[in-house]
N, C-alpha and C. Protein backbone atom coordinates (compact mmCIF):
# COMPACT_ATOMS: atom_id res chain seq x y z
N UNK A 1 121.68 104.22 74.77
CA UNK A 1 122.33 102.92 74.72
C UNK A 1 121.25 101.83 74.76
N UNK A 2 121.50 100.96 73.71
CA UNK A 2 120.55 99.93 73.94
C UNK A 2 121.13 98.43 74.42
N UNK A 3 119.88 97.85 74.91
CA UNK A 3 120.30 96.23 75.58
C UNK A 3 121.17 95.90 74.79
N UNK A 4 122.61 95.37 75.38
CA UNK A 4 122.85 94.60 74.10
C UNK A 4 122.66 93.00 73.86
N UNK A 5 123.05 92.64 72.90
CA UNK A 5 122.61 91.36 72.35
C UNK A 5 123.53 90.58 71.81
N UNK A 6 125.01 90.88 72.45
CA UNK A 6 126.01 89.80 71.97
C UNK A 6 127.21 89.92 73.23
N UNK A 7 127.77 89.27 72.93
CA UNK A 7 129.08 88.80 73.83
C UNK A 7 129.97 90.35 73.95
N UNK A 8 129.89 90.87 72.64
CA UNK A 8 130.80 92.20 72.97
C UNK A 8 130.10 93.35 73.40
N UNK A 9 128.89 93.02 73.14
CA UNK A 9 127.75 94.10 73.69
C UNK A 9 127.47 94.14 74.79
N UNK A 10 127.76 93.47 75.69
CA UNK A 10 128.14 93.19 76.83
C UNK A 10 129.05 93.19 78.22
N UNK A 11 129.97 92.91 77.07
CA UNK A 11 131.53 92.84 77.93
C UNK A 11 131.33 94.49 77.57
N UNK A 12 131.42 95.25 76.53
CA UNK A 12 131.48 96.76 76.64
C UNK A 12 130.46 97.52 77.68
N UNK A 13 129.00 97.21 77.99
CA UNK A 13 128.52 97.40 78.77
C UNK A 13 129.03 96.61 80.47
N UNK A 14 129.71 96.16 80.80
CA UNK A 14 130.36 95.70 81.33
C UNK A 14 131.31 96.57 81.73
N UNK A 15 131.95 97.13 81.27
CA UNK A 15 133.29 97.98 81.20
C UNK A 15 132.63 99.33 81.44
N UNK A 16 131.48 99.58 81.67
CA UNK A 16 131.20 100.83 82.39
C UNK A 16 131.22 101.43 83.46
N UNK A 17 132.52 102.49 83.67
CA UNK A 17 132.35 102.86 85.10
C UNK A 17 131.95 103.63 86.21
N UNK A 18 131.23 103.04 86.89
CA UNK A 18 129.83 103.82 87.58
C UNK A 18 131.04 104.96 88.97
N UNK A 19 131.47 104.53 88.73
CA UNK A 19 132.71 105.36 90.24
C UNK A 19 134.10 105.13 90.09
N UNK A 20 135.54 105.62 90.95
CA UNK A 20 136.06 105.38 91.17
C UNK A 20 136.89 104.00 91.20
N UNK A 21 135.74 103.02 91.79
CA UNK A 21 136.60 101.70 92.37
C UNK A 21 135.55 100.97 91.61
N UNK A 22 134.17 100.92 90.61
CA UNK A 22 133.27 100.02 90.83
C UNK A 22 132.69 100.39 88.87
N UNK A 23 132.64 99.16 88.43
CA UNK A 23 132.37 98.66 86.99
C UNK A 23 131.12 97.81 87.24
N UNK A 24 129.95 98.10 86.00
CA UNK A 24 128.69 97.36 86.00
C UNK A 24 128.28 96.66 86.03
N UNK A 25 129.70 95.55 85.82
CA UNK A 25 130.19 94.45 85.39
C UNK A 25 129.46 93.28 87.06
N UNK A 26 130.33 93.92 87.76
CA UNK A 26 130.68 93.43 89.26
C UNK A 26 129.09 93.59 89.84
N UNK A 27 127.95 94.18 89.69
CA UNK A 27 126.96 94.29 89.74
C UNK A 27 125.82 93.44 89.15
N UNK A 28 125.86 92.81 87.78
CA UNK A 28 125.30 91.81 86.74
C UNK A 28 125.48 90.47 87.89
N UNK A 29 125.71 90.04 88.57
CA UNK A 29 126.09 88.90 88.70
C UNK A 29 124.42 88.34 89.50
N UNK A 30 124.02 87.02 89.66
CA UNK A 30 123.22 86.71 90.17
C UNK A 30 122.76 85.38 90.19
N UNK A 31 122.85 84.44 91.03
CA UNK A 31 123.01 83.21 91.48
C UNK A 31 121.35 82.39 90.71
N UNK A 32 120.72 83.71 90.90
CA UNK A 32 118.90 82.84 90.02
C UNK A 32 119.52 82.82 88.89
N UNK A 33 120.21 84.16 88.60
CA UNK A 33 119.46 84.16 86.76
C UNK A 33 121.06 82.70 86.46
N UNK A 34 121.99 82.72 87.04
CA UNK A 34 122.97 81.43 86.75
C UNK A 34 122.14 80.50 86.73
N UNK A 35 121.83 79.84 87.54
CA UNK A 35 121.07 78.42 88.11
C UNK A 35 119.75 78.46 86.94
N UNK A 36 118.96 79.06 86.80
CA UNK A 36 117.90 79.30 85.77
C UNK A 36 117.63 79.96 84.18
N UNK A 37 119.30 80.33 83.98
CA UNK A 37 119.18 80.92 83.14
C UNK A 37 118.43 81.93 82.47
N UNK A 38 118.35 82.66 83.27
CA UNK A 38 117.27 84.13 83.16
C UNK A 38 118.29 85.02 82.97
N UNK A 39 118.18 85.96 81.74
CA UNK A 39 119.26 87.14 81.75
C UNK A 39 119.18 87.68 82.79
N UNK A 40 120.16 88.27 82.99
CA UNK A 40 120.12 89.34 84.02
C UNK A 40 120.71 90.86 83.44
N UNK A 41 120.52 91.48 82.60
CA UNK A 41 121.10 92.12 81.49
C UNK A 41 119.96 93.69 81.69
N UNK A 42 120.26 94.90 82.08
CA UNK A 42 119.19 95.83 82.09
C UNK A 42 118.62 96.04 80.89
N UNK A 43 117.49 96.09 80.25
CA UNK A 43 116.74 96.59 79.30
C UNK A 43 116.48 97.92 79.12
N UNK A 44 116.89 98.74 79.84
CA UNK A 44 117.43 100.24 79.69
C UNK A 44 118.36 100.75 80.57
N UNK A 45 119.77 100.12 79.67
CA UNK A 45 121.30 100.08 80.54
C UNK A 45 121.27 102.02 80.75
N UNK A 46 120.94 102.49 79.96
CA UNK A 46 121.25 103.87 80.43
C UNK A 46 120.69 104.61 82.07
N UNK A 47 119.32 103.95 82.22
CA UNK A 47 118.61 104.15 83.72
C UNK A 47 119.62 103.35 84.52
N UNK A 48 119.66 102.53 84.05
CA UNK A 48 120.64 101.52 85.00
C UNK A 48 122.53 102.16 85.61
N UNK A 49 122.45 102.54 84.57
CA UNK A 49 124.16 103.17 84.93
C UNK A 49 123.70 104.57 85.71
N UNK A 50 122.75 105.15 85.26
CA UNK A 50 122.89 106.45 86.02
C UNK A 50 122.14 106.27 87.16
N UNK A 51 121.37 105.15 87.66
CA UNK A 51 121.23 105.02 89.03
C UNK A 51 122.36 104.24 89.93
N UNK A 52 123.12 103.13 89.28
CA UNK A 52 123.91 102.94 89.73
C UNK A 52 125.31 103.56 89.98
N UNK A 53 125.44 104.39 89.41
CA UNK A 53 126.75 105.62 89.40
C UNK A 53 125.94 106.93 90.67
N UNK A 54 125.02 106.78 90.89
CA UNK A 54 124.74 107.34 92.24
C UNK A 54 124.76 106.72 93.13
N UNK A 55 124.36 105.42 93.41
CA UNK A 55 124.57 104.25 94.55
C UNK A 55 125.89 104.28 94.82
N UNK A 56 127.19 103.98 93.47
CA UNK A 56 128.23 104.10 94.14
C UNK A 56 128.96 105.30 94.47
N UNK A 57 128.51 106.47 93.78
CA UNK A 57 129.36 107.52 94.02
C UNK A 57 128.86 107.85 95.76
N UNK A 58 127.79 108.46 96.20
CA UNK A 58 127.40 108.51 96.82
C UNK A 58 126.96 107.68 98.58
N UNK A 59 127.59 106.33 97.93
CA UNK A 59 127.03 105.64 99.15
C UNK A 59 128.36 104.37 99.04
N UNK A 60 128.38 104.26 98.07
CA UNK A 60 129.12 102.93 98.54
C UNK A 60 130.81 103.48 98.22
N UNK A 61 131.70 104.66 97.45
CA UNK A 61 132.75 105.05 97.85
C UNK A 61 133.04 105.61 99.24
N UNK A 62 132.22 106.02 99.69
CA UNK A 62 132.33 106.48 100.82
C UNK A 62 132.33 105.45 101.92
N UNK A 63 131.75 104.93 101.95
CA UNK A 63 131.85 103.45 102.22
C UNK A 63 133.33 103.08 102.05
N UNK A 64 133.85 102.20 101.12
CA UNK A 64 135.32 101.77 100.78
C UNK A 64 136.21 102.20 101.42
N UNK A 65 136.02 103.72 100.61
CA UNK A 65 137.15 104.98 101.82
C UNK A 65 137.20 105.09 102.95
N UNK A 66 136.00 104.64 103.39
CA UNK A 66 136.19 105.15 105.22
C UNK A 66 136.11 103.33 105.64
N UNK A 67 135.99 102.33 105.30
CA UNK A 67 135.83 100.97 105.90
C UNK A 67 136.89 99.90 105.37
N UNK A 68 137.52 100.33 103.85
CA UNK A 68 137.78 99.18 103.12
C UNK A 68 137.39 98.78 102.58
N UNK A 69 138.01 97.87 101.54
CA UNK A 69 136.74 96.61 100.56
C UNK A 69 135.69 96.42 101.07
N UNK A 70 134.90 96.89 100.03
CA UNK A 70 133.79 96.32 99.72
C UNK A 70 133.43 95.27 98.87
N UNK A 71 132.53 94.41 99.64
CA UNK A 71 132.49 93.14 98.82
C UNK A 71 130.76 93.21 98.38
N UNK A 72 130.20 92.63 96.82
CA UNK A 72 129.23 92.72 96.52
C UNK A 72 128.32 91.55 96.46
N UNK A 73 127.13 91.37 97.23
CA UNK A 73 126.58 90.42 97.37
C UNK A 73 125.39 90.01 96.00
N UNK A 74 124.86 90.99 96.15
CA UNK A 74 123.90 90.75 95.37
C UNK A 74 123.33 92.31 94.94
N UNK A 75 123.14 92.82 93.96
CA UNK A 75 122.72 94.33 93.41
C UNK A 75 121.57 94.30 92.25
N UNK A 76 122.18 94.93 91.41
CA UNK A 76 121.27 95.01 89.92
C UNK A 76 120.31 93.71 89.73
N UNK A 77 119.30 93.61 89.48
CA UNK A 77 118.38 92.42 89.13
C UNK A 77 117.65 93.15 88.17
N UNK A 78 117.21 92.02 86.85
CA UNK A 78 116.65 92.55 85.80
C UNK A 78 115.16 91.92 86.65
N UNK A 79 113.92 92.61 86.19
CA UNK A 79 112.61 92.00 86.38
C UNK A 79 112.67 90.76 86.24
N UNK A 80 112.81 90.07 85.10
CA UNK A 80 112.24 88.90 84.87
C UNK A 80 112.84 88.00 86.23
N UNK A 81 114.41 88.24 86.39
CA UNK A 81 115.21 87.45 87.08
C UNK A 81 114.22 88.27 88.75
N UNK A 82 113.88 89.23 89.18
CA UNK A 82 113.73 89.48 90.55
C UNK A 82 112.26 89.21 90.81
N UNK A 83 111.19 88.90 89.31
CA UNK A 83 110.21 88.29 89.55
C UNK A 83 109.74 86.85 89.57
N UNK A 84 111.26 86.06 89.00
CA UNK A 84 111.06 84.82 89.22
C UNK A 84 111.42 84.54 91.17
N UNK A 85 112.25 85.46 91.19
CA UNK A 85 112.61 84.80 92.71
C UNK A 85 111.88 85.42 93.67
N UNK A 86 111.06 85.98 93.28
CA UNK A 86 109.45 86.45 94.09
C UNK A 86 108.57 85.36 93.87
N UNK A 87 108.71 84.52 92.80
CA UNK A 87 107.26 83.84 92.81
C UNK A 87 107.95 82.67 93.00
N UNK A 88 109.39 82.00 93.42
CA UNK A 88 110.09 81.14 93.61
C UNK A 88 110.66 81.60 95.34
N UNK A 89 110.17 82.30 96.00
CA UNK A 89 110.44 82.93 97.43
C UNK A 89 111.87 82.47 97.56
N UNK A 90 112.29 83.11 96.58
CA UNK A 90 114.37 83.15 96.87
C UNK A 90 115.03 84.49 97.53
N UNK A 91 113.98 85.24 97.93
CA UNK A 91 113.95 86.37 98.81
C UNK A 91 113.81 87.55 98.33
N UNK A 92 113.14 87.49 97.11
CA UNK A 92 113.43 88.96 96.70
C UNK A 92 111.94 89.62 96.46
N UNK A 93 111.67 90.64 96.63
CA UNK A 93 110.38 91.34 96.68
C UNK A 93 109.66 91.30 95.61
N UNK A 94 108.29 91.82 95.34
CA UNK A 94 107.71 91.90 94.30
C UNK A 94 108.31 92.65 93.40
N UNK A 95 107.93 92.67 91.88
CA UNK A 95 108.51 93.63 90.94
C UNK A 95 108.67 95.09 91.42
N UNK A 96 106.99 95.01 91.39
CA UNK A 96 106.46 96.70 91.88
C UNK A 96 107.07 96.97 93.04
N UNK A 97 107.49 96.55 94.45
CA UNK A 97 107.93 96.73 95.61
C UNK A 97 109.46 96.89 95.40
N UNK A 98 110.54 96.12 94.31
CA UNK A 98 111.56 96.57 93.73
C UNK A 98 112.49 97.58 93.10
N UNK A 99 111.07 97.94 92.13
CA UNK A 99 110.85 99.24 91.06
C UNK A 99 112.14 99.96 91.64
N UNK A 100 113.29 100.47 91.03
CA UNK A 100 114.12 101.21 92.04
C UNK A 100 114.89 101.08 93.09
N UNK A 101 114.87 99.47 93.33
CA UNK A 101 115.21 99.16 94.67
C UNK A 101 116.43 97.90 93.57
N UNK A 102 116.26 96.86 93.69
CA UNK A 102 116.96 96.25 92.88
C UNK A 102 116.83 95.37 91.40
N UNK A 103 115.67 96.58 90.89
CA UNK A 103 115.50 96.77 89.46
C UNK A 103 115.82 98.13 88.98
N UNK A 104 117.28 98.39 88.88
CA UNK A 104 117.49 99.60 88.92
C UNK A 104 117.52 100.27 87.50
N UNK A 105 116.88 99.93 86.56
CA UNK A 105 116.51 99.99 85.03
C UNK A 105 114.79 99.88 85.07
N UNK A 106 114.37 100.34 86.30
CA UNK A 106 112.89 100.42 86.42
C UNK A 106 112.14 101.50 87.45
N UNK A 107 111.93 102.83 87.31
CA UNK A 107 111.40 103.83 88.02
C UNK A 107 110.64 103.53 89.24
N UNK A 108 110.53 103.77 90.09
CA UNK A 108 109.29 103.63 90.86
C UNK A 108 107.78 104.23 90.62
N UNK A 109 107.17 103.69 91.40
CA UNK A 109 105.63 104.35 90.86
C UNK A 109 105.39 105.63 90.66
N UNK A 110 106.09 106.03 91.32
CA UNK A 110 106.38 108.24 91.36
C UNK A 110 107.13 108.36 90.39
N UNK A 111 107.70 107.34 89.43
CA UNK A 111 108.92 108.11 88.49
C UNK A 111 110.14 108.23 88.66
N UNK A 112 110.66 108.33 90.17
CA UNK A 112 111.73 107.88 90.94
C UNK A 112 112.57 106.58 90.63
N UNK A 113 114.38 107.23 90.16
CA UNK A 113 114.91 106.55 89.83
C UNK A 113 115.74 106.03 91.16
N UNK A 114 116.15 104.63 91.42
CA UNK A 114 117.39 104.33 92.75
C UNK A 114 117.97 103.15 92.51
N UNK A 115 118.78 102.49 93.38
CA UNK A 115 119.28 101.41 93.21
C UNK A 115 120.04 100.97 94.65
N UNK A 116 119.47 99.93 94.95
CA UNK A 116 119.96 99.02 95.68
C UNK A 116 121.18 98.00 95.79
N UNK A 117 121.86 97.73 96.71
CA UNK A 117 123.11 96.31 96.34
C UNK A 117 123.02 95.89 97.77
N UNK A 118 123.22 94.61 98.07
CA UNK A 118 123.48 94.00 99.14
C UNK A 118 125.12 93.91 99.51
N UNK A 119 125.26 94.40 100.55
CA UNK A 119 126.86 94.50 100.49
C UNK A 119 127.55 93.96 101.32
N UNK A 120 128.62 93.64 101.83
CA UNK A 120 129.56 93.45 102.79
C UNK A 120 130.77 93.85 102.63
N UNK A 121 131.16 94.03 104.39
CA UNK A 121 132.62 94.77 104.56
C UNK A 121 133.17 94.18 105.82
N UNK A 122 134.17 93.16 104.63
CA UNK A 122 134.45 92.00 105.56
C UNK A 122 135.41 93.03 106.85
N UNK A 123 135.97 93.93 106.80
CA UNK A 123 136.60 94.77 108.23
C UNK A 123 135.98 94.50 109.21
N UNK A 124 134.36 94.61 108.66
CA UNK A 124 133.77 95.07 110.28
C UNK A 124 132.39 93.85 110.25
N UNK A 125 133.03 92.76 109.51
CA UNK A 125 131.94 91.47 109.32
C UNK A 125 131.98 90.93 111.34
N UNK A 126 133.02 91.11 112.18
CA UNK A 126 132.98 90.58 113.53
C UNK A 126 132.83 91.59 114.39
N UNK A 127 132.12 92.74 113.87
CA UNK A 127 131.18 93.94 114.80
C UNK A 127 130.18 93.59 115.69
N UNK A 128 130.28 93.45 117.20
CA UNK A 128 129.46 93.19 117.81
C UNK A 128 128.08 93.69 117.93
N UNK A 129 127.99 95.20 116.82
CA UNK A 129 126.37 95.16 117.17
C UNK A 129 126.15 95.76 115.77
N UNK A 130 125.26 95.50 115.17
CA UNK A 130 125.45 95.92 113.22
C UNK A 130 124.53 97.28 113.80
N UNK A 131 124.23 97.80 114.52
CA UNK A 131 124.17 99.10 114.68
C UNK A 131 124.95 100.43 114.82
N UNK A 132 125.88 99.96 115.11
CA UNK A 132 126.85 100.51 114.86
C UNK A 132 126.93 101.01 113.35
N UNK A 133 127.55 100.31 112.62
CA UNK A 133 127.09 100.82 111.45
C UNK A 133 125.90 101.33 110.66
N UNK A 134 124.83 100.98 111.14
CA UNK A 134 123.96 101.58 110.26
C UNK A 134 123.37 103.43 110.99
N UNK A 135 124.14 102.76 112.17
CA UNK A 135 123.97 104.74 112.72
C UNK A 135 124.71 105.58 112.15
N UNK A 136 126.18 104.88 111.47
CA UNK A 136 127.74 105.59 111.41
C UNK A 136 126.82 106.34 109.23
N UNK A 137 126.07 105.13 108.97
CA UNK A 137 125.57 105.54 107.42
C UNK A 137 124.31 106.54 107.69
N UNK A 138 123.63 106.51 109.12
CA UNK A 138 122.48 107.29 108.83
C UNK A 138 122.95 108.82 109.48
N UNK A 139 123.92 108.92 109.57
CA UNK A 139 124.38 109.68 110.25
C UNK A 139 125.43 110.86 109.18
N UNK A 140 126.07 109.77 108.13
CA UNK A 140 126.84 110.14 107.37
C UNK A 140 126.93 110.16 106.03
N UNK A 141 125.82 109.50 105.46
CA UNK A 141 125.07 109.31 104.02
C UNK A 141 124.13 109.32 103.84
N UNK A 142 124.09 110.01 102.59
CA UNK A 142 122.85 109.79 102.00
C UNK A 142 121.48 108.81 101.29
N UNK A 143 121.78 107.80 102.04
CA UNK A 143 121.05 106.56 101.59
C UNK A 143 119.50 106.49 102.07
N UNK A 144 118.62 105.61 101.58
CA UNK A 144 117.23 105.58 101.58
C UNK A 144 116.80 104.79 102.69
N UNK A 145 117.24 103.44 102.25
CA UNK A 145 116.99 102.47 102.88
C UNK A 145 117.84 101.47 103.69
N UNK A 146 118.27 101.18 104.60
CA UNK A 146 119.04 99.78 105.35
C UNK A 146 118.24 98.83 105.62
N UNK A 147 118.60 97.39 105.69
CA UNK A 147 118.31 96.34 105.96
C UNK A 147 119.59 95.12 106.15
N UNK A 148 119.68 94.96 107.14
CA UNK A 148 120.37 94.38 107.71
C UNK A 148 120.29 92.89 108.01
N UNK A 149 120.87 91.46 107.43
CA UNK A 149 121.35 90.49 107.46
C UNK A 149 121.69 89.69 108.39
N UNK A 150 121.43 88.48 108.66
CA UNK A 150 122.16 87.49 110.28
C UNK A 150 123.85 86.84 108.93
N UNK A 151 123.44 86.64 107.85
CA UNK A 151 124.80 85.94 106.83
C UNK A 151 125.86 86.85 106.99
N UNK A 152 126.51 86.76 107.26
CA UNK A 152 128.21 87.17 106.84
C UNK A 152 128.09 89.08 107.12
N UNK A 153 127.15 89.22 107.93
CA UNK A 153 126.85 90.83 108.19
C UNK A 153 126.41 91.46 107.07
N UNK A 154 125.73 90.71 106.27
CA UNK A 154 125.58 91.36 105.11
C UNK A 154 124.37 92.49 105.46
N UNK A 155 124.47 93.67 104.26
CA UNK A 155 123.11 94.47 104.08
C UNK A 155 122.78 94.82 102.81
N UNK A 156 121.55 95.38 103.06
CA UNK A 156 121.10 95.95 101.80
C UNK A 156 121.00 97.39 102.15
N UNK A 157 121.59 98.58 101.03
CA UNK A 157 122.25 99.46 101.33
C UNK A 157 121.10 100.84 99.92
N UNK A 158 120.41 101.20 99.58
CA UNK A 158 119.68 102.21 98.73
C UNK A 158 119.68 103.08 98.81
N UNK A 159 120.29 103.97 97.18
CA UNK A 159 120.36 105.12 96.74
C UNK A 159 118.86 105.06 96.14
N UNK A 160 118.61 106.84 96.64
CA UNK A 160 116.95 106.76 96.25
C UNK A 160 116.65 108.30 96.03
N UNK A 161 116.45 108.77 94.77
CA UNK A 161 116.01 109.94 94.38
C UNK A 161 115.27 110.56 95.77
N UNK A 162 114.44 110.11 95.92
CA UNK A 162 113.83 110.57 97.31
C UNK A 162 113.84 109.76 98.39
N UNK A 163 114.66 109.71 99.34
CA UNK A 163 115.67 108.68 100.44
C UNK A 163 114.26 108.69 101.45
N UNK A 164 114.08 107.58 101.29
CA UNK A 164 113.22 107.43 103.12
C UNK A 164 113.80 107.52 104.40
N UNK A 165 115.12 107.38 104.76
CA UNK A 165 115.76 107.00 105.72
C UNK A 165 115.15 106.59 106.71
N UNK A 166 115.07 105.18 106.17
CA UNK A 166 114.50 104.21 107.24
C UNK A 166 115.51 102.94 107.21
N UNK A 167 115.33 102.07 108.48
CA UNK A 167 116.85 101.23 108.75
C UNK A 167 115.88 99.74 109.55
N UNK A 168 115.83 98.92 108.75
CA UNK A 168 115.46 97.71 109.39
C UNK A 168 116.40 96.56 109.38
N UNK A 169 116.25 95.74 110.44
CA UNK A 169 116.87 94.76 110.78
C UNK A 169 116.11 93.31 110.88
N UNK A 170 116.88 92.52 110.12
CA UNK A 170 116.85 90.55 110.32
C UNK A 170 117.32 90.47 111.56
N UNK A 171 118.26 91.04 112.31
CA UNK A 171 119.10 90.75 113.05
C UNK A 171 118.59 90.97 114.35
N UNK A 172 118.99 90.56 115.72
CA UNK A 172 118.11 90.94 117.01
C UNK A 172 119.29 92.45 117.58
N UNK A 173 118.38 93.75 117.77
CA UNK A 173 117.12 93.58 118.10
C UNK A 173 116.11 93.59 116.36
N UNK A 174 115.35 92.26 115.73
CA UNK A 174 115.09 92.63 114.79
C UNK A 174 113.76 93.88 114.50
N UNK A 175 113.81 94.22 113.58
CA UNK A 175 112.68 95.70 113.39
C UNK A 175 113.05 96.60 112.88
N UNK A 176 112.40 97.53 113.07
CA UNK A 176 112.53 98.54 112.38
C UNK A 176 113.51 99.76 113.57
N UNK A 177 114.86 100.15 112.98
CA UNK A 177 114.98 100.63 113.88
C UNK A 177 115.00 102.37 114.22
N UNK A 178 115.15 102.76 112.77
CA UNK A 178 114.64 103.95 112.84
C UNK A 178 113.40 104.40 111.18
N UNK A 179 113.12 105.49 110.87
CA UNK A 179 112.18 105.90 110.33
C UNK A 179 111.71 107.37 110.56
N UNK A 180 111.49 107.92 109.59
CA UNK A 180 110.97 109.47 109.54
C UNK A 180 109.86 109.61 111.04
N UNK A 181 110.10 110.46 111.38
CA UNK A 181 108.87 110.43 112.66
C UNK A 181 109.16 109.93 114.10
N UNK A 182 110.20 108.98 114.22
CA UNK A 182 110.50 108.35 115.37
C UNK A 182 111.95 109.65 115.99
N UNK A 183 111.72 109.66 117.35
CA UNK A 183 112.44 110.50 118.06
C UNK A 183 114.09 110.36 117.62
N UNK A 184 114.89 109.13 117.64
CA UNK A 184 115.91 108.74 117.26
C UNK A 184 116.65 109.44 115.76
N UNK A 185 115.08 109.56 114.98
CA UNK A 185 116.23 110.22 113.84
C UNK A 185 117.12 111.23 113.95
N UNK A 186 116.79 112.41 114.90
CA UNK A 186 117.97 113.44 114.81
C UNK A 186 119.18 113.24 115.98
N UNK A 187 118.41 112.44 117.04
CA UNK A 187 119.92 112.24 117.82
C UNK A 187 121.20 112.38 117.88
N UNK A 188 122.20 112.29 118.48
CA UNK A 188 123.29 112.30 118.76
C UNK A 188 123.89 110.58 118.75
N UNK A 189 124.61 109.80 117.75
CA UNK A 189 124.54 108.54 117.42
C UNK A 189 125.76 107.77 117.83
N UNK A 190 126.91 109.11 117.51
CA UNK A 190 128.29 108.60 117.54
C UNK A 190 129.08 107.66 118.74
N UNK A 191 128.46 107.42 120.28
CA UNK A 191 128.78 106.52 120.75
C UNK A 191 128.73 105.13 120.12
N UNK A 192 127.47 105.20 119.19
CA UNK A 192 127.63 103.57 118.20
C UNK A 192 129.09 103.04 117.66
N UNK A 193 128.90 104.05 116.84
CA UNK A 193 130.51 104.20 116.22
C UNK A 193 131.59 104.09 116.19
N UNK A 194 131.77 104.99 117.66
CA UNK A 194 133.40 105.31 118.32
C UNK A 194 133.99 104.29 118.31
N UNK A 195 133.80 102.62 118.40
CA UNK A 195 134.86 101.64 118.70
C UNK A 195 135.19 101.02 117.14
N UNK A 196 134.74 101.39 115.66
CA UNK A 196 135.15 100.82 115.16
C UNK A 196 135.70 101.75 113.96
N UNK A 197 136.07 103.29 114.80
CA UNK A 197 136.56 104.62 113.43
C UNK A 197 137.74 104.48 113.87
């Protein structure tokens, strides 16, 4: 499949569905490339759908099913659009530090395909400790990466050919809160949990 280059080439790439509940469509969206007019359009929609049809099959239905709506903050970013807002500090990482993360039409340095989305679930947006959840995902999915939000509980949530499972936080206590190597990864977690299953 190639980029497309018109209104229907688009809306049909658009209409692709990566899961159950979730179209490619709902993913394209992005407040730089609006405001600046930078496509935001993958340049190899085929990497792009088949990393994103693992993000959602894998991480974010499971998600839905067990929490409710899911709401999408911010996901798919084409380069141009995630390297302008690197060199415009609109928060988004370097290209290369992206690669896979939320340039999901771009391998990582190993070749490694993934994809990132920033998400929210307005159910459990008035959760008194966002640990809770990110124990209830490291506990119960297969995801790479967490990063966790002070806005509207939001996170950033990564499907990753080869998952780091590591979990950092904006939020206090902020840091890093778990990671390969630290005693906590195999624990026993589910007291986090219990008040909001």
């Amino acid at each position: 499949m190639r980029k497309p280059g018109s209104v229907r080439g688009l809306e049909e790439l658009g209409r692709v569905r990566l899961s159950q509940s979730f179209y490619l469509r709902e993913f394209l969206h992005s407040e730089i490339a609006e405001i600046h007019g930078i496509s935001n359009i993958p340049d190899n929609p085929e990497l792009a759908i088949a990393a994103g049809t693992r993000l959602c099959e894998e991480l974010l239905e499971p998600l839905n099913e067990s929490f409710g709506r899911i709401v999408i903050r911010s996901a798919y970013r084409s380069a141009a659009v995630n390297g302008f807002g690197n060199a415009n500090k609109l928060n988004c990482a370097s290209n290369e530090a992206d690669r896979a993360g939320h340039i999901w039409d771009l391998r990582d340095g190993d070749g490694h395909m993934g994809a990132t989305a920033c998400i929210v679930i307005p159910r459990l947006a008035a959760a008194a400790d966002w640990r809770g959840m990110a124990w209830w995902i490291h506990d119960h999915l297969p995801y790479s990466h967490l990063q966790f939000f002070p806005k509207l509980h939001a996170f950033n949530i990564q499907w990753h050919e080869r998952p780091r499972k590591r979990i950092d936080s904006y939020v206090a206590p902020r840091g890093c809160l778990t990671k390969p190597g630290m005693a906590n990864q195999t624990e026993d977690h589910s007291s986090w949990y219990a008040e909001f299953l």
